[in-house]
Protein backbone atom coordinates (compact mmCIF):
# COMPACT_ATOMS: atom_id res chain seq x y z
CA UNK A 1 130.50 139.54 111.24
CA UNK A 2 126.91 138.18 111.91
CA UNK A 3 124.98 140.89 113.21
CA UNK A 4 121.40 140.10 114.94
CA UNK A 5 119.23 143.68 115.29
CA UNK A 6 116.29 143.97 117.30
CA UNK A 7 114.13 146.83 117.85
CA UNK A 8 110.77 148.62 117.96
CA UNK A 9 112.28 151.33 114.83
CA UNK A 10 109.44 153.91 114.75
CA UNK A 11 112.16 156.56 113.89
CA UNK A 12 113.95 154.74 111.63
CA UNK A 13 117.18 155.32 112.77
CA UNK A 14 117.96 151.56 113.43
CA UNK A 15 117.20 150.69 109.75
CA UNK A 16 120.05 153.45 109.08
CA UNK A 17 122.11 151.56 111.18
CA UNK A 18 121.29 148.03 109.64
CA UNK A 19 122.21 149.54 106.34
CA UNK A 20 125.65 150.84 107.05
CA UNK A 21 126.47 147.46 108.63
CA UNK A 22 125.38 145.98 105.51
CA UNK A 23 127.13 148.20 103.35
CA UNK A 24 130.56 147.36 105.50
CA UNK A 25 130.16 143.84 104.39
CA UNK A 26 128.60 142.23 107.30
CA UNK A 27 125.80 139.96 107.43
CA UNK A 28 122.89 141.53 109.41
CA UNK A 29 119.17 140.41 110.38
CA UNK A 30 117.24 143.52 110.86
CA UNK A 31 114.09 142.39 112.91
CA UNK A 32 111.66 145.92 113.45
CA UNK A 33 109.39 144.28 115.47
CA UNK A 34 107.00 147.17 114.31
CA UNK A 35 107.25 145.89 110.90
CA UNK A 36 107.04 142.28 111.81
CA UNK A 37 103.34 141.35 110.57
CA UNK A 38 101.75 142.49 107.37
CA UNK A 39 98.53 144.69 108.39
CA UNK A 40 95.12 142.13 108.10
CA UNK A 41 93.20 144.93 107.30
CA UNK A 42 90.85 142.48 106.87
CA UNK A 43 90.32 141.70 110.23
CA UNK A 44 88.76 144.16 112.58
CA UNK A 45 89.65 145.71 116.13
CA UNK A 46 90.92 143.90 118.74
CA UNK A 47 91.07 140.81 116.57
CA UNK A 48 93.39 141.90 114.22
CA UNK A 49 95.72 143.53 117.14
CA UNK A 50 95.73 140.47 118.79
CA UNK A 51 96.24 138.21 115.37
CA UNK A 52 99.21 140.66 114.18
CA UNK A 53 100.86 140.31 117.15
CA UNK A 54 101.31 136.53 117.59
CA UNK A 55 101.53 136.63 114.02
CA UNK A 56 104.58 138.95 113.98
CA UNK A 57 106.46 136.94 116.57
CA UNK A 58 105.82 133.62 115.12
CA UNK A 59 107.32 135.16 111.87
CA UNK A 60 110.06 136.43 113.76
CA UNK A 61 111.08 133.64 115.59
CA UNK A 62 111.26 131.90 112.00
CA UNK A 63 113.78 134.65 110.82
CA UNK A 64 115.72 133.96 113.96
CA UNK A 65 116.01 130.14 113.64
CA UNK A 66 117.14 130.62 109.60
CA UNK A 67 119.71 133.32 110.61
CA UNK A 68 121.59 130.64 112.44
CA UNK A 69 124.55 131.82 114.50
CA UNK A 70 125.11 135.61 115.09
CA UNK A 71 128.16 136.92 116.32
CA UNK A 72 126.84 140.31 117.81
CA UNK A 73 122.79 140.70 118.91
CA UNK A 74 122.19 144.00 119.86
CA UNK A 75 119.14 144.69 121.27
CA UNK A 76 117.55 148.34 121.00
CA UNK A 77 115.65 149.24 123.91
CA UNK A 78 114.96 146.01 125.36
CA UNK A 79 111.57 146.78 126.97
CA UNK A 80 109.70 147.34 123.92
CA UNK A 81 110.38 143.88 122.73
CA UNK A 82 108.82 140.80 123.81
CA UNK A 83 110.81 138.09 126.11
CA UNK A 84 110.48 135.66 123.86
CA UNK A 85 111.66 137.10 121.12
CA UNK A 86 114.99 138.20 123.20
CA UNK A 87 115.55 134.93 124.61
CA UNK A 88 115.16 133.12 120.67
CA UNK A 89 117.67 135.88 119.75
CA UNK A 90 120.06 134.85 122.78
CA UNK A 91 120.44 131.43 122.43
CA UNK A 92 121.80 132.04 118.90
CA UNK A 93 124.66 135.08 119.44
CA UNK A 94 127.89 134.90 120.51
CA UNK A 95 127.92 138.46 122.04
CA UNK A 96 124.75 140.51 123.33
CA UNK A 97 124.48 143.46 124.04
CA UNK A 98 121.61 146.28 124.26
CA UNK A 99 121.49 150.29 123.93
CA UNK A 100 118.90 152.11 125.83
CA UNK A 101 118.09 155.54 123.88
CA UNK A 102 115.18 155.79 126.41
CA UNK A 103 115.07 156.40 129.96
CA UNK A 104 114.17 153.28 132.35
CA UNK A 105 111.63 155.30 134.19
CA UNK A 106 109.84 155.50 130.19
CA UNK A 107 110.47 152.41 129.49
CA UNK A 108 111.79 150.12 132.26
CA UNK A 109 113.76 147.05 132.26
CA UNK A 110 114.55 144.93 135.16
CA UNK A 111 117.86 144.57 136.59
CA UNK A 112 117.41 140.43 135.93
CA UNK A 113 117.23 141.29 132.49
CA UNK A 114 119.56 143.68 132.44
CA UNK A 115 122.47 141.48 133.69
CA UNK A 116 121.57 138.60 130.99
CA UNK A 117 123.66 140.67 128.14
CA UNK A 118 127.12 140.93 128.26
CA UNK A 119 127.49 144.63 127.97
CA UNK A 120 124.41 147.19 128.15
CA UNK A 121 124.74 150.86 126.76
CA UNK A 122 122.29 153.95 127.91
CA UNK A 123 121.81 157.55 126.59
CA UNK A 124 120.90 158.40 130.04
CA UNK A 125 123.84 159.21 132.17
CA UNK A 126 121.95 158.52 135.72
CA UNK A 127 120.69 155.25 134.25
CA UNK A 128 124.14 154.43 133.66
CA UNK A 129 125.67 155.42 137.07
CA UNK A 130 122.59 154.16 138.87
CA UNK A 131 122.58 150.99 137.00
CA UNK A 132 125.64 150.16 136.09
CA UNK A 133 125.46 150.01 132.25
CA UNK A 134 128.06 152.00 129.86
CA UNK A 135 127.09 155.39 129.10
CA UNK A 136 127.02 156.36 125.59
CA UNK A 137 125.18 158.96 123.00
CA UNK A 138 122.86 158.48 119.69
CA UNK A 139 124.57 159.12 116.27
CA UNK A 140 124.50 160.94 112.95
CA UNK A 141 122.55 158.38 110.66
CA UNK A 142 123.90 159.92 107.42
CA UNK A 143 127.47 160.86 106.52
CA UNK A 144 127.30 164.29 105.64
CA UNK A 145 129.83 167.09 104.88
CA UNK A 146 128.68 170.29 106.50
CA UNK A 147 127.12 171.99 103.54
CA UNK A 148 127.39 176.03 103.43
CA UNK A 149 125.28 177.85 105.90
CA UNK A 150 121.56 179.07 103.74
CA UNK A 151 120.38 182.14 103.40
CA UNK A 152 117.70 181.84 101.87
CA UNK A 153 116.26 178.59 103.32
CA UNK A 154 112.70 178.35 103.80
CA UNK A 155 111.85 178.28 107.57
CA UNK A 156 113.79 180.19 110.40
CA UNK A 157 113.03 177.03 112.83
CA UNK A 158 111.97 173.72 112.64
CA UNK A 159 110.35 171.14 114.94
CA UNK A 160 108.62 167.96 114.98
CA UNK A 161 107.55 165.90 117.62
CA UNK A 162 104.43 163.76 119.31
CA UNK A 163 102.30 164.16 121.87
CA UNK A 164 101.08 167.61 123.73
CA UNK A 165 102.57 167.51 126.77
CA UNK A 166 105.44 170.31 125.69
CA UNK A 167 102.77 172.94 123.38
CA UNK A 168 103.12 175.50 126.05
CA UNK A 169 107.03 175.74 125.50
CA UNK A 170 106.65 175.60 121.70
CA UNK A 171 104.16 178.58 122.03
CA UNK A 172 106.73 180.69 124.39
CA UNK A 173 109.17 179.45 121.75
CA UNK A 174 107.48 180.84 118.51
CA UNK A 175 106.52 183.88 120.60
CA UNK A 176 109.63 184.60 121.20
CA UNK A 177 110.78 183.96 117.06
CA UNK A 178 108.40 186.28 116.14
CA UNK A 179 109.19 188.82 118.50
CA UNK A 180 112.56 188.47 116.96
CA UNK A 181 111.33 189.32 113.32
CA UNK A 182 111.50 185.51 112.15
CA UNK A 183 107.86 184.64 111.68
CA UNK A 184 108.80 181.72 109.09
CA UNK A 185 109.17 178.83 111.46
CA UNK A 186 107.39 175.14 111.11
CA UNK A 187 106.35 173.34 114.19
CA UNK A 188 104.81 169.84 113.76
CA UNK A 189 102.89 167.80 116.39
CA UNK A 190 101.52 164.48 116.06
CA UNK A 191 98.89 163.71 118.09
CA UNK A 192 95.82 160.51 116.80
CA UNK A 193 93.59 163.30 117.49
CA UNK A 194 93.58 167.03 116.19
CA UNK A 195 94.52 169.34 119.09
CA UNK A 196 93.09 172.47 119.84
CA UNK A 197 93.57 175.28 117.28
CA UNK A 198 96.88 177.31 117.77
CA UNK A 199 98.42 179.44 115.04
CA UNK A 200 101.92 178.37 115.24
CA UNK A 201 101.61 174.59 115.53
CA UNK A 202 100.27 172.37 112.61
CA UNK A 203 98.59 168.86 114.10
CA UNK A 204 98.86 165.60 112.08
CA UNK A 205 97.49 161.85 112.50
CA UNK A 206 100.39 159.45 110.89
CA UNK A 207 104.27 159.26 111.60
CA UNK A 208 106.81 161.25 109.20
CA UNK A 209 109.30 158.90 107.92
CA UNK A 210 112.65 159.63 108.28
CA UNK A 211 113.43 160.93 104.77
CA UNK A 212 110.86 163.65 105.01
CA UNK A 213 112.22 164.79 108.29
CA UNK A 214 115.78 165.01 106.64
CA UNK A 215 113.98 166.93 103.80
CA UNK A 216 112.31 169.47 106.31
CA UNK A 217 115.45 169.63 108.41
CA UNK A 218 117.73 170.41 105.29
CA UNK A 219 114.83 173.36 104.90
CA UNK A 220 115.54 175.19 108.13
CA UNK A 221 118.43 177.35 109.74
CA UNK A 222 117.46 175.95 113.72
CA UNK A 223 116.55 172.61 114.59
CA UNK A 224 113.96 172.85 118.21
CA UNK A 225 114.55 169.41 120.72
CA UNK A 226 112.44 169.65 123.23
CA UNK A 227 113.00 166.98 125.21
CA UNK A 228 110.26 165.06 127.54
CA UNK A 229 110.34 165.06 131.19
CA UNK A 230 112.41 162.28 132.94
CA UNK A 231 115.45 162.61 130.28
CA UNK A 232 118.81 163.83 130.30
CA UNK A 233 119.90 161.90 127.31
CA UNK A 234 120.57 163.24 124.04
CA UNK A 235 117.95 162.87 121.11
CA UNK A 236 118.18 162.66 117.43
CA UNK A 237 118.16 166.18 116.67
CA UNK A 238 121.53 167.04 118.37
CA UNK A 239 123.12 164.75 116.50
CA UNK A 240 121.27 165.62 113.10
CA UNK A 241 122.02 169.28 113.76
CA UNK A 242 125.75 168.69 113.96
CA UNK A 243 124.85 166.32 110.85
CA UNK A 244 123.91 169.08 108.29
CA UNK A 245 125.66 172.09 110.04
CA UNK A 246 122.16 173.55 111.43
CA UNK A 247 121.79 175.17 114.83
CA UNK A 248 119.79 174.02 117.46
CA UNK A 249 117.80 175.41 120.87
CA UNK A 250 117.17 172.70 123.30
CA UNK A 251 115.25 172.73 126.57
CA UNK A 252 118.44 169.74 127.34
CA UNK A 253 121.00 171.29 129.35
CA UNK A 254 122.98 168.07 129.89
CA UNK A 255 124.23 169.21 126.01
CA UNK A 256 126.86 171.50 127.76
CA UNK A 257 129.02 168.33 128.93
CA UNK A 258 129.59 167.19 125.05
CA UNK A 259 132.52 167.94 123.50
CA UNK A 260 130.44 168.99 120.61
CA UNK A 261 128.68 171.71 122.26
CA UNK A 262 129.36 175.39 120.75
CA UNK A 263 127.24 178.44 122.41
CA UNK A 264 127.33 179.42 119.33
CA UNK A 265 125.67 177.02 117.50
CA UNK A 266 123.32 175.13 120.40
CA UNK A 267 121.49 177.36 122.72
CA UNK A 268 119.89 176.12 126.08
CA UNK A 269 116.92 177.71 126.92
CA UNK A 270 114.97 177.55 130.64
CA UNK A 271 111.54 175.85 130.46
CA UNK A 272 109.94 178.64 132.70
CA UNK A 273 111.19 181.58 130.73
CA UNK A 274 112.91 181.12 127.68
CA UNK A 275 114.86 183.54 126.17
CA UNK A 276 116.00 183.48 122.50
CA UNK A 277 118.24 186.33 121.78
CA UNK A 278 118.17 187.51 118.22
CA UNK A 279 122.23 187.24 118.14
CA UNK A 280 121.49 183.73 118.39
CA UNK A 281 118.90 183.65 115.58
CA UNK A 282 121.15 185.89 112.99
CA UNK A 283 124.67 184.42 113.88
CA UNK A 284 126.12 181.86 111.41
CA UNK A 285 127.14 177.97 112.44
CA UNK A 286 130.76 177.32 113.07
CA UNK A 287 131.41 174.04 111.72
CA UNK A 288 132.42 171.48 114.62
CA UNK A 289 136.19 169.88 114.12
CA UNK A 290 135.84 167.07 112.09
CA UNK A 291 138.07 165.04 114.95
CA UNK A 292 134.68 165.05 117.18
CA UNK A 293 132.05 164.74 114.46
CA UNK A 294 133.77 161.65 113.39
CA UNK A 295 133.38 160.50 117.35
CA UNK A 296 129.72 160.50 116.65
CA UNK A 297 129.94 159.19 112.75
CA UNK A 298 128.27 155.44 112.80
CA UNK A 299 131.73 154.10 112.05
CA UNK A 300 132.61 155.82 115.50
CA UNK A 301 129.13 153.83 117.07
CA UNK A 302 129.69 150.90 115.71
CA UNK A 303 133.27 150.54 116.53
CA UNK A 304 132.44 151.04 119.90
CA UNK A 305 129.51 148.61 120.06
CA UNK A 306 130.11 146.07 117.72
CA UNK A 307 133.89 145.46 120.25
CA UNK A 308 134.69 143.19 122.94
CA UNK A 309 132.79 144.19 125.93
CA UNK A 310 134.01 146.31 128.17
């Protein structure tokens, strides 16, 4: 197949995606429209904002027109991407579809819009219901046999994630770790500009690529999520718990409804008083039956998306 990609990939989990597609033989364009203009350091300020960015879609468009036919476009949270550059990637593919692994109140997209692809996918269940798109779930990027559970790795817990609106929770969390005996946890924040001092969070400026987070994860016992407000959907860190056998505590308590969850290995805690018991913390993982883990494989995805629609 011809396979048109579009998205904004500051995770990097769509590249993952391109390059399994590749590596199943089919022909893919991988447009990351935050990749699609070099830098132009050389410009200054505003200028170079603005230059980069009509820059970046000219350059896009070009890759669109040379592509030629695609049989599949998927776009990847549509309202991060420019019209334009959706409606060049239209008029070439056969098929089009979107997935929406964020919420339309964080990053909205009409219902005009909606209604132009042939099948649209959410993370969110009541986006789905509401809106009547196809629910469905993010995916483990890597495939990964459950490796042995560590005893000696090197942090208890690990978490990374941006902005500060969720540092009172991770304080209650790594309270409640410590409490617990299990003062070896890691708990990384970006934020442009260094937030106030606290002991159990370290602050820093740029983005972690993805392959340093899969080093850092394959370094701890318990994965954190905390999600943000206005989502139900699950994020990466489910997914790349059940990935390398690690356990996980989420503030998400729409987990329980996946036929993945395990007490045992995912505990939900309450935003306004969570508790972390230390049978949790000491317990080993019980590997889940390769029968669902291959439901969330990206062979799984992508032989659900990259089908007739639905």
């Amino acid at each position: 197949m011809r396979i048109l990609l579009i998205c904004k990939d500051m995770g990097g989990y769509i590249r993952k995606l391109s390059d399994f597609l590749q590596h199943q033989g089919h022909q893919v364009l991988f447009l990351d429209t935050a990749q699609s203009s070099p830098r132009l350091d050389w410009l200054s300020g505003k200028l170079r904002s603005v230059a980069r960015h009509h820059l970046g879609l000219w350059l896009d468009a070009r890759k669109i027109k040379a592509f030629g036919q695609a049989d599949y476009l998927l776009v990847v949270n549509p309202g991060q991407i420019e019209p334009a550059t959706i409606e060049r990637a239209m008029a070439i593919a056969k098929v089009k579809k979107a997935y929406l692994y964020d919420s339309l109140a964080r990053s909205p997209v009409s219902d005009s819009w909606l209604k132009r692809y042939d099948q649209v996918y959410s993370f969110e269940a009541p986006d789905a219901q509401r809106h009547g798109l196809t629910k469905l779930y993010n995916f483990m990027y890597e495939d990964l046999a459950v490796p042995s559970a560590q005893s000696d790795a090197k942090y208890k817990a690990f978490l990374v994630m941006a902005g500060l609106d969720r540092l009172a929770l991770l304080d209650a969390i790594g309270q409640q770790l410590e409490q617990a005996g299990f003062p070896q946890y890691l708990f990384m924040v970006q934020y442009k500009k260094p937030g106030e001092a606290r002991s159990r969070i370290t602050f820093f400026r740029e983005r972690l690529g993805l392959d340093d987070v899969t080093r850092l994860i394959a370094e701890a016992d318990i994965l954190i999520d905390l999600i943000r407000p206005r989502q139900s959907g699950l994020s990466f860190r489910l997914f790349e718990g059940m990935m390398h056998g690690k356990k996980v505590i989420t503030n998400n308590a729409s987990v329980v409804d996946y036929d993945f969850y395990n007490p045992a290995n995912i505990l939900v805690i309450d935003e306004q008083n969570p508790q972390i018991p230390r049978a949790f913390l000491e317990s080993a993982y019980v590997p889940v039956p390769e029968a669902i883990r291959a439901r969330y494989s990206l062979h799984g995805w992508c032989d659900t998306v990259f089908s007739a629609p639905r």
